[in-house]
C-alpha atoms as a PDB file:
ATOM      1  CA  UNK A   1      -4.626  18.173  10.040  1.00  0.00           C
ATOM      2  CA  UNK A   2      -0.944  18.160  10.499  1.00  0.00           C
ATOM      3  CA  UNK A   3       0.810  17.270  13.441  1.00  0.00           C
ATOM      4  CA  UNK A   4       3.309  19.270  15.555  1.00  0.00           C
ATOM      5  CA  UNK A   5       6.129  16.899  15.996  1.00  0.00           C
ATOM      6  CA  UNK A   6       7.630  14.262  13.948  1.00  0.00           C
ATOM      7  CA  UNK A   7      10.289  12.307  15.208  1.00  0.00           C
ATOM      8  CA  UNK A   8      13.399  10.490  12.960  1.00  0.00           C
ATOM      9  CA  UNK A   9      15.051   7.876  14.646  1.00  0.00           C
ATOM     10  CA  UNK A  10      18.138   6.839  12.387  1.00  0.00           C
ATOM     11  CA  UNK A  11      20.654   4.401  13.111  1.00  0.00           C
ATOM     12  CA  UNK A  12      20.649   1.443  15.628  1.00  0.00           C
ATOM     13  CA  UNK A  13      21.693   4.060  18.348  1.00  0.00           C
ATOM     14  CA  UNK A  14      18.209   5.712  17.542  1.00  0.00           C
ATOM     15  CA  UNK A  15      15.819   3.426  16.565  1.00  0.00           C
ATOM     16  CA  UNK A  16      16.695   1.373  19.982  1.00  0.00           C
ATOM     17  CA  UNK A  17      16.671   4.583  21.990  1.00  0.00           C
ATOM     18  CA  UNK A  18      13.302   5.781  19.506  1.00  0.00           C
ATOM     19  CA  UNK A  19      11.421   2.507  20.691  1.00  0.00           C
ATOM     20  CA  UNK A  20      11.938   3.538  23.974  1.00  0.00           C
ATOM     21  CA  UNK A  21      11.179   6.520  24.115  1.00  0.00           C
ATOM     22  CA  UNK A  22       7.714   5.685  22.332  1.00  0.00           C
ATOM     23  CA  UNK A  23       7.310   3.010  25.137  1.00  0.00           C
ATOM     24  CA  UNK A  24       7.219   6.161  27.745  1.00  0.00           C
ATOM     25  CA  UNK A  25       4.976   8.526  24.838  1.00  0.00           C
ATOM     26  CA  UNK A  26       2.262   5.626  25.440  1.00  0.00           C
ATOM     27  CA  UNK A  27       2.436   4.982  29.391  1.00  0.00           C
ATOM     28  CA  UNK A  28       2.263   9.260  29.625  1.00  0.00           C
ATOM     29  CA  UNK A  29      -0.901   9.178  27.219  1.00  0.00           C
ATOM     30  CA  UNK A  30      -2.732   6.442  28.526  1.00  0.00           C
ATOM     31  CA  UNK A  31      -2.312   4.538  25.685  1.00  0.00           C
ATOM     32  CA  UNK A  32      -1.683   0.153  25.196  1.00  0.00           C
ATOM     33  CA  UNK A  33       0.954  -1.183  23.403  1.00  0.00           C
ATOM     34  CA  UNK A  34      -1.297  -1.063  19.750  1.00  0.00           C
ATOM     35  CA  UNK A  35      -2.319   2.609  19.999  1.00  0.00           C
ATOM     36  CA  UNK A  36      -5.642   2.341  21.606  1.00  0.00           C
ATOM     37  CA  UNK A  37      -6.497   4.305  24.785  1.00  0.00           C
ATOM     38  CA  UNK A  38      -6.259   1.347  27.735  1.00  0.00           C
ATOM     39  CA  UNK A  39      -9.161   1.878  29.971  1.00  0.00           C
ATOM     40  CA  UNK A  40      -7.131  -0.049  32.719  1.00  0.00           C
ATOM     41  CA  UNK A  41      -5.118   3.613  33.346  1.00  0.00           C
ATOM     42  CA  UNK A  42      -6.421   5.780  35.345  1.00  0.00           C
ATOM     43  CA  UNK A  43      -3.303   8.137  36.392  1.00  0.00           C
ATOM     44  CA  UNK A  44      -2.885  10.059  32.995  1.00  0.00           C
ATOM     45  CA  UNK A  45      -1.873  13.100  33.318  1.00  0.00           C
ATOM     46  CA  UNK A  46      -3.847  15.532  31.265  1.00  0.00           C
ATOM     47  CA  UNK A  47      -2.582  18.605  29.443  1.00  0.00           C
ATOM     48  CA  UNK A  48      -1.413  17.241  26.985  1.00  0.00           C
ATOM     49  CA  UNK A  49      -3.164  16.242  23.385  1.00  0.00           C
ATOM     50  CA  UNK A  50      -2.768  13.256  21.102  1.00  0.00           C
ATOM     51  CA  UNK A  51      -2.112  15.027  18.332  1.00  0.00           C
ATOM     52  CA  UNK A  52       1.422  16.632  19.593  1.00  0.00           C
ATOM     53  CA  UNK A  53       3.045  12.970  18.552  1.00  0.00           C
ATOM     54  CA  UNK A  54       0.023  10.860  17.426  1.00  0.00           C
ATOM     55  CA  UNK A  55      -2.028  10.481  14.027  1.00  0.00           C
ATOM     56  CA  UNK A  56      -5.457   9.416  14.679  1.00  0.00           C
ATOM     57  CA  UNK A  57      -6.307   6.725  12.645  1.00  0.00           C
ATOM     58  CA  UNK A  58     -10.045   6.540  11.038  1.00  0.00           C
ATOM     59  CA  UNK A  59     -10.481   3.282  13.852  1.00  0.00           C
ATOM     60  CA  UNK A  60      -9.978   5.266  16.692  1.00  0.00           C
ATOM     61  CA  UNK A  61      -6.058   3.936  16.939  1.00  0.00           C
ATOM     62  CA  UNK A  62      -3.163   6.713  17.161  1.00  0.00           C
ATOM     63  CA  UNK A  63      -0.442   5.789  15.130  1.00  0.00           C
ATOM     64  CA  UNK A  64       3.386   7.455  16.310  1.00  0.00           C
ATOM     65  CA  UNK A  65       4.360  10.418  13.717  1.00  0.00           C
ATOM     66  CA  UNK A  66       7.560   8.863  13.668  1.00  0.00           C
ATOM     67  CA  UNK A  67      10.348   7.552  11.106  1.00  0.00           C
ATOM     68  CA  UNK A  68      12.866   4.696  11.850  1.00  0.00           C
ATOM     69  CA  UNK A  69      15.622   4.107   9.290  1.00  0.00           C
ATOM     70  CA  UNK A  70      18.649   1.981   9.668  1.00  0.00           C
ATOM     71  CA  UNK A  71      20.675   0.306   7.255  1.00  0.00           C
ATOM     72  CA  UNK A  72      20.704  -2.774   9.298  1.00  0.00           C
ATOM     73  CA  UNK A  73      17.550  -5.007   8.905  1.00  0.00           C
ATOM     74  CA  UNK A  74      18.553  -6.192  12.773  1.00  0.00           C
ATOM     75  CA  UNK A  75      17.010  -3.206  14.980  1.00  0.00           C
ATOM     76  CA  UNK A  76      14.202  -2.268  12.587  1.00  0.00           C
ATOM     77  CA  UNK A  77      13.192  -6.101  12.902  1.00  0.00           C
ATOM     78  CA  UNK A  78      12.896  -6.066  16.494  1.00  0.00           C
ATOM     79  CA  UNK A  79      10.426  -3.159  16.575  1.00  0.00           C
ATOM     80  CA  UNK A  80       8.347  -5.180  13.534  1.00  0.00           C
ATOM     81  CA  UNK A  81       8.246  -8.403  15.653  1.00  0.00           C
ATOM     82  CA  UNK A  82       8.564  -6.486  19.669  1.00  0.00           C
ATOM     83  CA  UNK A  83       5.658  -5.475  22.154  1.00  0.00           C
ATOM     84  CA  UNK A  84       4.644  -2.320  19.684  1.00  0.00           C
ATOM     85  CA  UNK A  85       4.621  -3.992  16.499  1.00  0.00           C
ATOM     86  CA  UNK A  86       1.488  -3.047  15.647  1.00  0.00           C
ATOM     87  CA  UNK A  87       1.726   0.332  17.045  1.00  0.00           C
ATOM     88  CA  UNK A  88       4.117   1.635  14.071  1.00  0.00           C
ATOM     89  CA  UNK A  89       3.514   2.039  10.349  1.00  0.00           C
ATOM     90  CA  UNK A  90       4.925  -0.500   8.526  1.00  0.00           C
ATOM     91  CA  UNK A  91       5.293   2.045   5.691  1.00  0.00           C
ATOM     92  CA  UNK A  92       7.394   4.019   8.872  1.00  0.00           C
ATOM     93  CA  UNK A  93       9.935   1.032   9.147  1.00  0.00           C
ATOM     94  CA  UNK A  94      12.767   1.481   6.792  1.00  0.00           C
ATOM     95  CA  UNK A  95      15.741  -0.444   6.316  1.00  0.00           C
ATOM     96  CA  UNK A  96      18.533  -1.615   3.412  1.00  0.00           C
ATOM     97  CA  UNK A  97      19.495  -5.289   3.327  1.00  0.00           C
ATOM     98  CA  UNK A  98      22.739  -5.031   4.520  1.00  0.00           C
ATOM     99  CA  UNK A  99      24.191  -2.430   6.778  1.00  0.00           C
ATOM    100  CA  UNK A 100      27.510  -0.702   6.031  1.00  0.00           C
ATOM    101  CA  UNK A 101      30.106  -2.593   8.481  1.00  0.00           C
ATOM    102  CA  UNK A 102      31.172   0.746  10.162  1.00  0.00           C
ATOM    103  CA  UNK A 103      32.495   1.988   6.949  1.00  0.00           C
ATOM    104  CA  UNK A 104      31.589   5.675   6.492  1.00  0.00           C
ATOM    105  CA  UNK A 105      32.351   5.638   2.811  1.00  0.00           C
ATOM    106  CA  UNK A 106      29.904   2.815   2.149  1.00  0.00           C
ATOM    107  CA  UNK A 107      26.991   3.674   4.076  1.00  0.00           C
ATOM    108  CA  UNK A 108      27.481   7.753   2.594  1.00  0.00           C
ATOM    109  CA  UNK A 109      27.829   7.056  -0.634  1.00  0.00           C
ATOM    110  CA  UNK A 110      26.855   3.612  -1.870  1.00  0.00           C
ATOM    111  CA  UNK A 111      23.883   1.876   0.386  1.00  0.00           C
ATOM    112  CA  UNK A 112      22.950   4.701   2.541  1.00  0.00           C
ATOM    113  CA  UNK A 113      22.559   6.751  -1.026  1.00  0.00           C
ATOM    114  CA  UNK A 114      20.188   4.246  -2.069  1.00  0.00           C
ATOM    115  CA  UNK A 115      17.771   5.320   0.585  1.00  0.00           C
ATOM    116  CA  UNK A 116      17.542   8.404  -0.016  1.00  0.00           C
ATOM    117  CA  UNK A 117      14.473   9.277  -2.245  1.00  0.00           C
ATOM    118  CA  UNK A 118      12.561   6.283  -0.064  1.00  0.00           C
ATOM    119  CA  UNK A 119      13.221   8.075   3.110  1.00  0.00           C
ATOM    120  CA  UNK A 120      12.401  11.793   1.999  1.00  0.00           C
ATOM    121  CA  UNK A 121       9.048  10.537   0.372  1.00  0.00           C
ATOM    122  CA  UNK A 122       8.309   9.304   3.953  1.00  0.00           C
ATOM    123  CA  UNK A 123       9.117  12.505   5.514  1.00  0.00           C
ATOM    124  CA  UNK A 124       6.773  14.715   3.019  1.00  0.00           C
ATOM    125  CA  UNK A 125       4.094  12.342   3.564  1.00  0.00           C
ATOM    126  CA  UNK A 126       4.069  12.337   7.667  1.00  0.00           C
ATOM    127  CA  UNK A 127       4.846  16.260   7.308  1.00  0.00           C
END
């Protein structure tokens, strides 16, 4: 079953702001920091399902429908070694080796090109 939103965070601007935001998606679902219902909350509000902005894994986890690409290593790092690191997909995590020193041209049409293909694969497969 397919889910109903899938969010892209790109950029340092959005994966920072992207963490966040999946920091409040977990407190509002009753969910800990790996993706697992936390029986210590009690004040969930209910209405709303899992399945609006969570994959259910096959172990009971959710797993964010979400996409983080940057072509710094920096930001995506902190989200592979922060609080939710093993909320995310690893597979969901992309970044280049080097970003593109505020240089449009370069991160357009040289490194950020490079990405391309990797990224839209990721995209089909969580859509």
């Amino acid at each position: 079953m397919h889910g109903e939103i899938l969010h892209l965070h790109l950029g340092q601007a959005g994966v920072q702001l992207g963490n966040s935001a999946w920091e409040l998606y977990l407190l509002e679902h009753g969910l800990g920091p790996d993706g697992r219902p936390d029986p210590n909350i009690k004040d969930v509000e209910e209405g709303g399902s899992y399945e609006t902005f969570f994959t259910e894994s096959s172990n009971g986890k959710y797993v964010p429908r979400a996409l983080f690409v940057d072509l710094d290593p920096s930001p995506i790092d902190e989200i592979r070694t922060g609080q939710y690191k093993s909320l995310f997909h690893p597979e969901m995590l992309i970044n280049a080796k080097e970003d593109a020193a505020n240089n449009y041209a370069r991160g357009h049409y040289t490194i950020g090109k490079e990405m391309v293909e990797n990224v839209s694969e990721r995209i089909r497969r969580i859509a």
